[in-house]
Protein backbone atom coordinates (compact mmCIF):
# COMPACT_ATOMS: atom_id res chain seq x y z
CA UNK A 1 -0.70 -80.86 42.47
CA UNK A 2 -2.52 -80.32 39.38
CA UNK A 3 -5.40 -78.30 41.03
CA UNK A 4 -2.88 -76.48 43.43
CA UNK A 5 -1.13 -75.29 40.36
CA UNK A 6 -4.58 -74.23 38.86
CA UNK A 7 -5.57 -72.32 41.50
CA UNK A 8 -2.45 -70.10 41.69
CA UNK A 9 -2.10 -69.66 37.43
CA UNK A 10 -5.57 -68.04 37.76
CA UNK A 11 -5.16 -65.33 40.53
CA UNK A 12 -1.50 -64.38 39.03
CA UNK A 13 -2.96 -63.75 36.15
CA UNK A 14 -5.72 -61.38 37.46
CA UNK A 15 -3.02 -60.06 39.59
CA UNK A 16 -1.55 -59.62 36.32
CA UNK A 17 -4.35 -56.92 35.38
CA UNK A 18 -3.81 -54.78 38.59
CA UNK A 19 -4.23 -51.08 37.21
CA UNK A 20 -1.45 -49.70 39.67
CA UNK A 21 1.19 -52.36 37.85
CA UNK A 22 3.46 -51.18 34.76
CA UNK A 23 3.41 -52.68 32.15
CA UNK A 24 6.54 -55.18 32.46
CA UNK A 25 5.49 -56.27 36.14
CA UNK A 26 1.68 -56.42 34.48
CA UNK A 27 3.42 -59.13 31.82
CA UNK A 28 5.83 -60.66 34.17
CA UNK A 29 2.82 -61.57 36.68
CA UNK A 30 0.73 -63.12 33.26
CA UNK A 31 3.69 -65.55 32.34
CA UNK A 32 4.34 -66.74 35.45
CA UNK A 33 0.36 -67.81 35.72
CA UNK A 34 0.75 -68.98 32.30
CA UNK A 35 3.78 -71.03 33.56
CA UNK A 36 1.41 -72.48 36.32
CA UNK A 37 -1.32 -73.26 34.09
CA UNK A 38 1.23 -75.25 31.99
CA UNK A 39 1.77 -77.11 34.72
CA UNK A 40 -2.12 -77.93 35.54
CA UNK A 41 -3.50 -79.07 32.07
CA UNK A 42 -1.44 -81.75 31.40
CA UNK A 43 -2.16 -83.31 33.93
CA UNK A 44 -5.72 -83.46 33.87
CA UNK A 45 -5.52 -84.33 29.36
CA UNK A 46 -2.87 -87.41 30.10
CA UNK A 47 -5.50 -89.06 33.13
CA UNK A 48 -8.31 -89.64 31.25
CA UNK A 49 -7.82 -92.63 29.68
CA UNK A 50 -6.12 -94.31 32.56
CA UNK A 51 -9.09 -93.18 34.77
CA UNK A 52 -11.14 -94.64 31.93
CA UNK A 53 -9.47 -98.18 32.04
CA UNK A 54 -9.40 -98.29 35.91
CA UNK A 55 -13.34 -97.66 36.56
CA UNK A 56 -14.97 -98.18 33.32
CA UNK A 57 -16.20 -101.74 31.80
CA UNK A 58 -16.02 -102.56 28.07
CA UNK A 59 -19.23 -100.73 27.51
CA UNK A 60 -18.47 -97.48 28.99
CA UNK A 61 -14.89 -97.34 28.61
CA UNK A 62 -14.86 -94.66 25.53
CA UNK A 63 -17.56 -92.39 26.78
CA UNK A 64 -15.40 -91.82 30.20
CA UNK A 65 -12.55 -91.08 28.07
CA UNK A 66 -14.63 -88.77 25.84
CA UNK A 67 -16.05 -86.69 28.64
CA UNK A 68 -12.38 -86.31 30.14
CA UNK A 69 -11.19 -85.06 27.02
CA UNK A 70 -13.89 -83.07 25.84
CA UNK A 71 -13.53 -81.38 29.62
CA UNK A 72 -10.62 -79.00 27.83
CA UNK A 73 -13.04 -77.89 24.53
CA UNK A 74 -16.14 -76.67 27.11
CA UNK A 75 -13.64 -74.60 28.77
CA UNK A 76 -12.30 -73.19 25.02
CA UNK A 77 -16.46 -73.19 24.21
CA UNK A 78 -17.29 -71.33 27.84
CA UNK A 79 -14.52 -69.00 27.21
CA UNK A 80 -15.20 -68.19 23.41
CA UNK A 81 -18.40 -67.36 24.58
CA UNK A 82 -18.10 -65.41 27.93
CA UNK A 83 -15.02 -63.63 26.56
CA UNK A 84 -16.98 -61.19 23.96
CA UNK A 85 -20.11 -60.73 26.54
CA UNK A 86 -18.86 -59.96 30.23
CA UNK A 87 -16.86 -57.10 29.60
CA UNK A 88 -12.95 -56.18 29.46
CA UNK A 89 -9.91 -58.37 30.11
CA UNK A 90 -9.41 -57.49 33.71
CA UNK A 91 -13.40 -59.09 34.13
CA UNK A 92 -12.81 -61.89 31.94
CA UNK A 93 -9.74 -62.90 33.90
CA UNK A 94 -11.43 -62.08 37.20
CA UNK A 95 -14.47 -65.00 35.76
CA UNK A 96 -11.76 -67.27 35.02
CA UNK A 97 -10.41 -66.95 38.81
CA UNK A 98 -13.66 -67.65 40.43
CA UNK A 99 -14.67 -70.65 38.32
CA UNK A 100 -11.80 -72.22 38.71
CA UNK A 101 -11.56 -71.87 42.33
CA UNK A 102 -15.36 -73.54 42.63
CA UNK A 103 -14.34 -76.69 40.78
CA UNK A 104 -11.30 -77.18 42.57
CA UNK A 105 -12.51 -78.70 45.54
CA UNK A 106 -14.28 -81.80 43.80
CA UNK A 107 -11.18 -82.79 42.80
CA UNK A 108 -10.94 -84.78 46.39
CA UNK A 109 -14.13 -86.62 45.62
CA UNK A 110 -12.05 -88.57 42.68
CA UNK A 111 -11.06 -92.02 44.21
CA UNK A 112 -7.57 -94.17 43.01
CA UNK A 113 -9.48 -97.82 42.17
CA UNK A 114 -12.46 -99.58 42.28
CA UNK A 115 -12.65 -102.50 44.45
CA UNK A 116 -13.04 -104.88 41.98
CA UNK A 117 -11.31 -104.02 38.67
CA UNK A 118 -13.81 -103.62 35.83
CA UNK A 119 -11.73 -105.53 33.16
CA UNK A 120 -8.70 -107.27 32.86
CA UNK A 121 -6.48 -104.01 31.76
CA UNK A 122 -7.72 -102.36 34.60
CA UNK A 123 -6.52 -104.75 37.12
CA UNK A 124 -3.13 -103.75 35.41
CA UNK A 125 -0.24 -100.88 36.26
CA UNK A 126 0.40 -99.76 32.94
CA UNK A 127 3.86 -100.14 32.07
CA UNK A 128 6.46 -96.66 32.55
CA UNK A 129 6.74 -94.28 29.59
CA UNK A 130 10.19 -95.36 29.32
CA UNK A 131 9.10 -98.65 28.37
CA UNK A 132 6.82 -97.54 25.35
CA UNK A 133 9.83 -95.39 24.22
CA UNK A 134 11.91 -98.84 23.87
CA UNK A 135 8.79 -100.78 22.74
CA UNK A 136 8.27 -97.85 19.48
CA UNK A 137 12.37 -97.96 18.73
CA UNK A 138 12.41 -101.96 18.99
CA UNK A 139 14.59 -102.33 21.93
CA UNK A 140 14.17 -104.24 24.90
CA UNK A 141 11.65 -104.43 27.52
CA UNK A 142 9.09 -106.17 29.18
CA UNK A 143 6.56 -108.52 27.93
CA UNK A 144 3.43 -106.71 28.18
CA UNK A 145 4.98 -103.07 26.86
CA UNK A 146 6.06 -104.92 23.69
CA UNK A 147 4.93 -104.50 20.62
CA UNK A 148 4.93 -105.46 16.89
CA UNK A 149 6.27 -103.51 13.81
CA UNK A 150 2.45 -102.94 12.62
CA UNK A 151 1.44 -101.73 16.28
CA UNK A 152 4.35 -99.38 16.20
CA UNK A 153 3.51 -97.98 13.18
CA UNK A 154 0.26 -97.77 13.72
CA UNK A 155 0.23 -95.73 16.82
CA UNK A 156 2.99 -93.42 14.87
CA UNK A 157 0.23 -92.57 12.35
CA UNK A 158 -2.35 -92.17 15.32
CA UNK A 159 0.10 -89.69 16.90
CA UNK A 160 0.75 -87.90 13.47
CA UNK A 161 -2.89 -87.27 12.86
CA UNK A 162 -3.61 -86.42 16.81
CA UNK A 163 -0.99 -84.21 17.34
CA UNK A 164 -2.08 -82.17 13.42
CA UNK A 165 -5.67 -82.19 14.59
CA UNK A 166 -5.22 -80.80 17.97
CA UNK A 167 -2.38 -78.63 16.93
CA UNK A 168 -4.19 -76.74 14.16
CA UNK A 169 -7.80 -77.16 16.12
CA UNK A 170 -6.08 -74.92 18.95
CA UNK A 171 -4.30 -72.48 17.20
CA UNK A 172 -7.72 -71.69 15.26
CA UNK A 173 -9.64 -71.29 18.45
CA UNK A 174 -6.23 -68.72 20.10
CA UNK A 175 -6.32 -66.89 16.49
CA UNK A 176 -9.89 -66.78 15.66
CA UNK A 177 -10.38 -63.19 15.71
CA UNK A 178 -6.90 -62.16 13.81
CA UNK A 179 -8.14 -64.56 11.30
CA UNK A 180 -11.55 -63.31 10.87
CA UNK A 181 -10.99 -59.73 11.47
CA UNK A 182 -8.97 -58.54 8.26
CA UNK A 183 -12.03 -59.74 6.69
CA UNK A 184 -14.73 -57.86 7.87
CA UNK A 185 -16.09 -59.83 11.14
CA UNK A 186 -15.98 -58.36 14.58
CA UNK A 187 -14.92 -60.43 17.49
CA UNK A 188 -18.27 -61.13 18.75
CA UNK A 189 -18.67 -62.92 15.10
CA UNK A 190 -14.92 -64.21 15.72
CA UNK A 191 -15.91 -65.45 18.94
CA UNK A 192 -19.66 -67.58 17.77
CA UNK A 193 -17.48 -69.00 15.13
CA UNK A 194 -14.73 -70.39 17.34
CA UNK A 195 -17.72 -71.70 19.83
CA UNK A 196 -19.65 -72.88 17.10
CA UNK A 197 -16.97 -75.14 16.17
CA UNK A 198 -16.15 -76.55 19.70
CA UNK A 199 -19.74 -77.04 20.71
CA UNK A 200 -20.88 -78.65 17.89
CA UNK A 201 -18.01 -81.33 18.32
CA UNK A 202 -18.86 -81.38 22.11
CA UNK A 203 -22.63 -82.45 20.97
CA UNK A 204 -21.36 -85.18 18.09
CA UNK A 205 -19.11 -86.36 21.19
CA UNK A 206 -21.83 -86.98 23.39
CA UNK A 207 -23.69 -88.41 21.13
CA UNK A 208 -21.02 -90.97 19.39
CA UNK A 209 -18.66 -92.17 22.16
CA UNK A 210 -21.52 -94.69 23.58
CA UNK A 211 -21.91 -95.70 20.09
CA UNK A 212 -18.47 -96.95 20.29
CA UNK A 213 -18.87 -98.50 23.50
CA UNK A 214 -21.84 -100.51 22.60
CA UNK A 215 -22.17 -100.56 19.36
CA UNK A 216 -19.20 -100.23 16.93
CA UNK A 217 -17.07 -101.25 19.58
CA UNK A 218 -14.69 -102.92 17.15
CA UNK A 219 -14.39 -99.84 14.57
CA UNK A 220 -12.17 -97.03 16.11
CA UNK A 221 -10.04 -97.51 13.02
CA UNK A 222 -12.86 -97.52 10.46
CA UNK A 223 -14.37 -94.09 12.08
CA UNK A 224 -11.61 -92.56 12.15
CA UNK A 225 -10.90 -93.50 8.25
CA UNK A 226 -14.27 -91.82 7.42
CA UNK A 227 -14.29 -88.87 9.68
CA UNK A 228 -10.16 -87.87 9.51
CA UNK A 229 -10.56 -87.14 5.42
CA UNK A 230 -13.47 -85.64 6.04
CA UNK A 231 -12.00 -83.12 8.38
CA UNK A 232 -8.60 -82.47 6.93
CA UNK A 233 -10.94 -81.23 3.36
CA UNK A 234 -12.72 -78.88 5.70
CA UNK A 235 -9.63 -77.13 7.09
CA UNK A 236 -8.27 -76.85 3.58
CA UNK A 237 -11.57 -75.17 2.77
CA UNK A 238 -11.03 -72.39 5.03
CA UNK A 239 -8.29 -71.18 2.64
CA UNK A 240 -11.44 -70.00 0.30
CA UNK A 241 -14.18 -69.72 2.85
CA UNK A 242 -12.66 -66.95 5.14
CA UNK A 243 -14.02 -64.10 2.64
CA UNK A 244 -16.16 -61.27 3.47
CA UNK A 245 -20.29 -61.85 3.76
CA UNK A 246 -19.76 -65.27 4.02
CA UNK A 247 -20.47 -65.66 7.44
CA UNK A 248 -23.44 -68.96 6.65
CA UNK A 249 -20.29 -70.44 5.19
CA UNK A 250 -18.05 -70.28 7.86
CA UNK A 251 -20.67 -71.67 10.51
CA UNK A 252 -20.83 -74.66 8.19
CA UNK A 253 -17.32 -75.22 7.42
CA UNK A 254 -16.93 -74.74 11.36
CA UNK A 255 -19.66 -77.60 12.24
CA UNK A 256 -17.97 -79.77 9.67
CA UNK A 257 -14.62 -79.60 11.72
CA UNK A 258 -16.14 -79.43 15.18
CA UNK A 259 -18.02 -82.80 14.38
CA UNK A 260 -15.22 -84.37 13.02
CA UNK A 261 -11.91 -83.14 15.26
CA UNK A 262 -13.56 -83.42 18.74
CA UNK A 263 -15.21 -86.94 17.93
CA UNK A 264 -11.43 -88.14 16.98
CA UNK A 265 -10.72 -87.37 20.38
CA UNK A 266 -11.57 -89.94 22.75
CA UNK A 267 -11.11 -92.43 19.21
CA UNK A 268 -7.21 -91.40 19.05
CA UNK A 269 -6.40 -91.75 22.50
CA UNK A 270 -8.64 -95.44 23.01
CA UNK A 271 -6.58 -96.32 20.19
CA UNK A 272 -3.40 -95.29 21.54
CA UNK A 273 -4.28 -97.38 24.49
CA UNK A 274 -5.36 -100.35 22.38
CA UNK A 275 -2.27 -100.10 20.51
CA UNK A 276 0.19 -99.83 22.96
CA UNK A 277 -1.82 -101.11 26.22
CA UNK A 278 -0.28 -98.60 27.92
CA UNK A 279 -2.96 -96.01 28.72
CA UNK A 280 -0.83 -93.71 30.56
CA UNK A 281 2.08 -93.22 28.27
CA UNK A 282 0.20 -92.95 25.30
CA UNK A 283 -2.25 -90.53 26.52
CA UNK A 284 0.87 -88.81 27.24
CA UNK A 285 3.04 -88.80 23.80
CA UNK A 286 -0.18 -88.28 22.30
CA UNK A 287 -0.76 -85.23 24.17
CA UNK A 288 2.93 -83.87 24.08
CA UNK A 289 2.82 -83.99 20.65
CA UNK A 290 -0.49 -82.42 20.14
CA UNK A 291 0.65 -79.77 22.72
CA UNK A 292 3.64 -79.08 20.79
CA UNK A 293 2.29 -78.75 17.23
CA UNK A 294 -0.13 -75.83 19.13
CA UNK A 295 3.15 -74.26 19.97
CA UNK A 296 4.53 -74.55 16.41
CA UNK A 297 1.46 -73.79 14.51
CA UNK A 298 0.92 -70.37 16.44
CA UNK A 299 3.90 -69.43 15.43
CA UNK A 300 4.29 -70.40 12.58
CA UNK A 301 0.82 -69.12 11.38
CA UNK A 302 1.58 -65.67 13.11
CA UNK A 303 4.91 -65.86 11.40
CA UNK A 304 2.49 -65.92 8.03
CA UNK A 305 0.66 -62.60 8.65
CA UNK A 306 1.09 -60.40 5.87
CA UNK A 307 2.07 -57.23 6.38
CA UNK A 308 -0.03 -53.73 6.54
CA UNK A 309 0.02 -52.88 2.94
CA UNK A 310 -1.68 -56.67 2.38
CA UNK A 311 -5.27 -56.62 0.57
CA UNK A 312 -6.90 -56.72 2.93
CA UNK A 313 -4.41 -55.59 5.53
CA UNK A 314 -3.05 -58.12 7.94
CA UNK A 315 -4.77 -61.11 6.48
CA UNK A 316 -3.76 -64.66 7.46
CA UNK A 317 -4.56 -66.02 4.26
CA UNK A 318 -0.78 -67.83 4.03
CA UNK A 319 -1.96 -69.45 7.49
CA UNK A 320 -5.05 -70.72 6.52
CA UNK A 321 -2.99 -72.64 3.28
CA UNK A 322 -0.48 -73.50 5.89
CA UNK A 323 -2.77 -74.78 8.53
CA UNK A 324 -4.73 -76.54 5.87
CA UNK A 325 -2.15 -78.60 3.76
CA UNK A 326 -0.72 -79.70 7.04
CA UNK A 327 -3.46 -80.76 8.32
CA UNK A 328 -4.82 -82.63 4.87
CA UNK A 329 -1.02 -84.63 4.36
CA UNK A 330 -1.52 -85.44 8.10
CA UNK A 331 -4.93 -87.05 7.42
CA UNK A 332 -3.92 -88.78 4.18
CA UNK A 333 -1.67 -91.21 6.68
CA UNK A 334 -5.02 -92.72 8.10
CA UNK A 335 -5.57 -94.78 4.93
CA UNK A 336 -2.18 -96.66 6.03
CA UNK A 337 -3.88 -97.16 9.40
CA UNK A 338 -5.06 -101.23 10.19
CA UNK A 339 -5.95 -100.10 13.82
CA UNK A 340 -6.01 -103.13 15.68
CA UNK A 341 -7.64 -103.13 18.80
CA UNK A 342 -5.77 -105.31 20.96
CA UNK A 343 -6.36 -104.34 24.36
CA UNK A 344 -10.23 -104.80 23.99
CA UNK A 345 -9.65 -108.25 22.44
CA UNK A 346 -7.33 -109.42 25.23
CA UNK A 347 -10.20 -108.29 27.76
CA UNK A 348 -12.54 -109.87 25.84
CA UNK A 349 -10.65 -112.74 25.82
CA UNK A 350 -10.30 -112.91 29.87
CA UNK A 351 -13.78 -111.81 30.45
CA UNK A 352 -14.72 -114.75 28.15
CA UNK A 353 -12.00 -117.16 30.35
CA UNK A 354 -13.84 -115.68 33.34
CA UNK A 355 -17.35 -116.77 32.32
CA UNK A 356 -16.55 -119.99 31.43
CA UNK A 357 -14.91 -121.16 34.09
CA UNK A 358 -17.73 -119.48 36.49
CA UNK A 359 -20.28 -121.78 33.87
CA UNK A 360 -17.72 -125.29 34.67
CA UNK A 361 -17.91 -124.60 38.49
């Protein structure tokens, strides 16, 4: 359904560019793929760590979930940088058509299960949406979708910080260039720094999610007490680094957050899993929420441009203090954070069961 819906959100939006349309059909045509595309991604953000669970061990488990989630950040990287070099709109568009009609079709090479389940949570449905609702607001429900106070509030903070992160990540990367313009840069410079910022956190992803797998497979919650701080100081920095000649600056300050957001990705939904041990519901509050806070921030940040009289004209200096306190409150939560990984410790637990009784017999 997902890739159907895909397919048709991008043609109806180069339809969208047709020369011989006015201007309201021209719009009408661009919302409705819009609409379609809402539809599409998701789908493909909430499956990842459900896929994850289902055909990944204990030591690959985070990396699958990392290279589903960093899937959405190439496409922001590819487009940041195609965007400025193949031409107008109507081209762009056009691009974004025939890529996505190439990758559709390996969608049917993804299979529902392994034969043999890879751990003990993957041998498990995870429990309905509906039942993580009543697990967070205490109520009853079954026994594996329950959950303690300190779990509850623990994946509360993890949604808190996700949904900030993501929500002010995005609405930097759609609002790049009306950031950076009023200052000086063009939108090629707009464009590197938006790119430089997603690619750089695609890289530290690579790089860090075996890490976690195989190596500091028990500290989710410490990374993400290092590396959340960390990031929420660099967004707060923008409020004094978006200035004019002070592009070396911006690069760095853009690393910084790249390195830091797009590693917490796969960390904040494995946690959400480990919290809740529902992979599927959590991916998918977590992503809601991140989602919506997009929505808001736009908005709200657009809502913040000051007007044409402004030194310099149209700056989005109010957003920048706007998306940056939110952001650094958000982040201050992850010092309440215990992080408990439950879900790997129950696996653990069964895979150790396993082993010994294969060692008795």
């Amino acid at each position: 359904m997902s890739a159907v819906a895909l397919l048709i959100s991008a043609w109806l939006r180069y339809a969208g560019t047709a020369k011989s349309l006015s201007t309201q059909h021209s719009y009408a045509l661009i919302i409705i793929g819009q609409f379609f595309a809402a539809i599409a991604q998701p789908i493909y953000q909430v499956v990842g760590p459900k896929y994850s669970e289902t055909w990944f061990d204990l030591k690959g488990r985070t990396t699958a979930t990392m290279v589903v989630a960093i899937a959405n950040p190439i496409g922001g990287a590819v487009g940041q940088l195609i965007s400025p070099l193949v031409g107008n709109t109507r081209q762009s568009i056009l691009i974004l058509g025939i890529l996505s009609t190439a990758v559709i079709p390996f969608v049917f090479l993804v299979g529902a299960a392994p034969p043999t389940p890879p751990t003990y949570a993957g041998s498990k449905a995870s429990p309905s949406l509906k039942s993580l609702i009543c697990a967070m607001l205490g109520m009853k429900t079954s026994d594996d979708a329950k959950m303690t106070l300190r779990e509850r509030f623990d994946f509360s903070v993890v949604v808190l910080i996700f949904g900030s992160l993501v929500g002010g990540t995005n609405s930097f990367a759609i609002l790049t260039a009306q950031i950076m313009e009023p200052v000086g840069y063009t939108s090629d410079q707009s464009g590197f720094l938006g790119a430089c910022l997603l690619l750089t956190g695609i890289v530290a992803a690579i790089i860090t999610a075996p890490l976690f797998d195989r190596v500091f497979t028990h500290h989710l919650a410490l990374t993400a007490k290092i590396l959340v701080p960390i990031v929420g100081a660099a967004w707060l920095s923008l409020i004094w680094a978006v200035t004019p000649h002070n592009l070396g600056g911006l690069f760095a300050v853009m690393t910084i957050i790249g390195v830091g957001s797009v590693t917490m990705l796969p960390i904040g939904l494995e946690l959400g899993c480990e919290l809740t041990r529902n992979a599927n519901a959590s991916s998918a509050v977590l992503w809601f929420v991140g989602n919506l806070s997009c929505v808001i921030f736009v908005l709200a940040e657009d809502a913040l441009r000051a007007g044409p009289d402004s030194n310099p004209p149209l700056n989005m200096r109010r957003a920048l203090v706007f998306n940056g306190v939110i952001i650094l409150v958000s982040a201050a939560t992850i010092f309440a954070l215990r992080g408990q990984q439950v879900r790997k410790e129950l696996d653990e637990q069964k895979l150790q069961g396993l082993l010994n009784n294969q060692a008795v017999e």
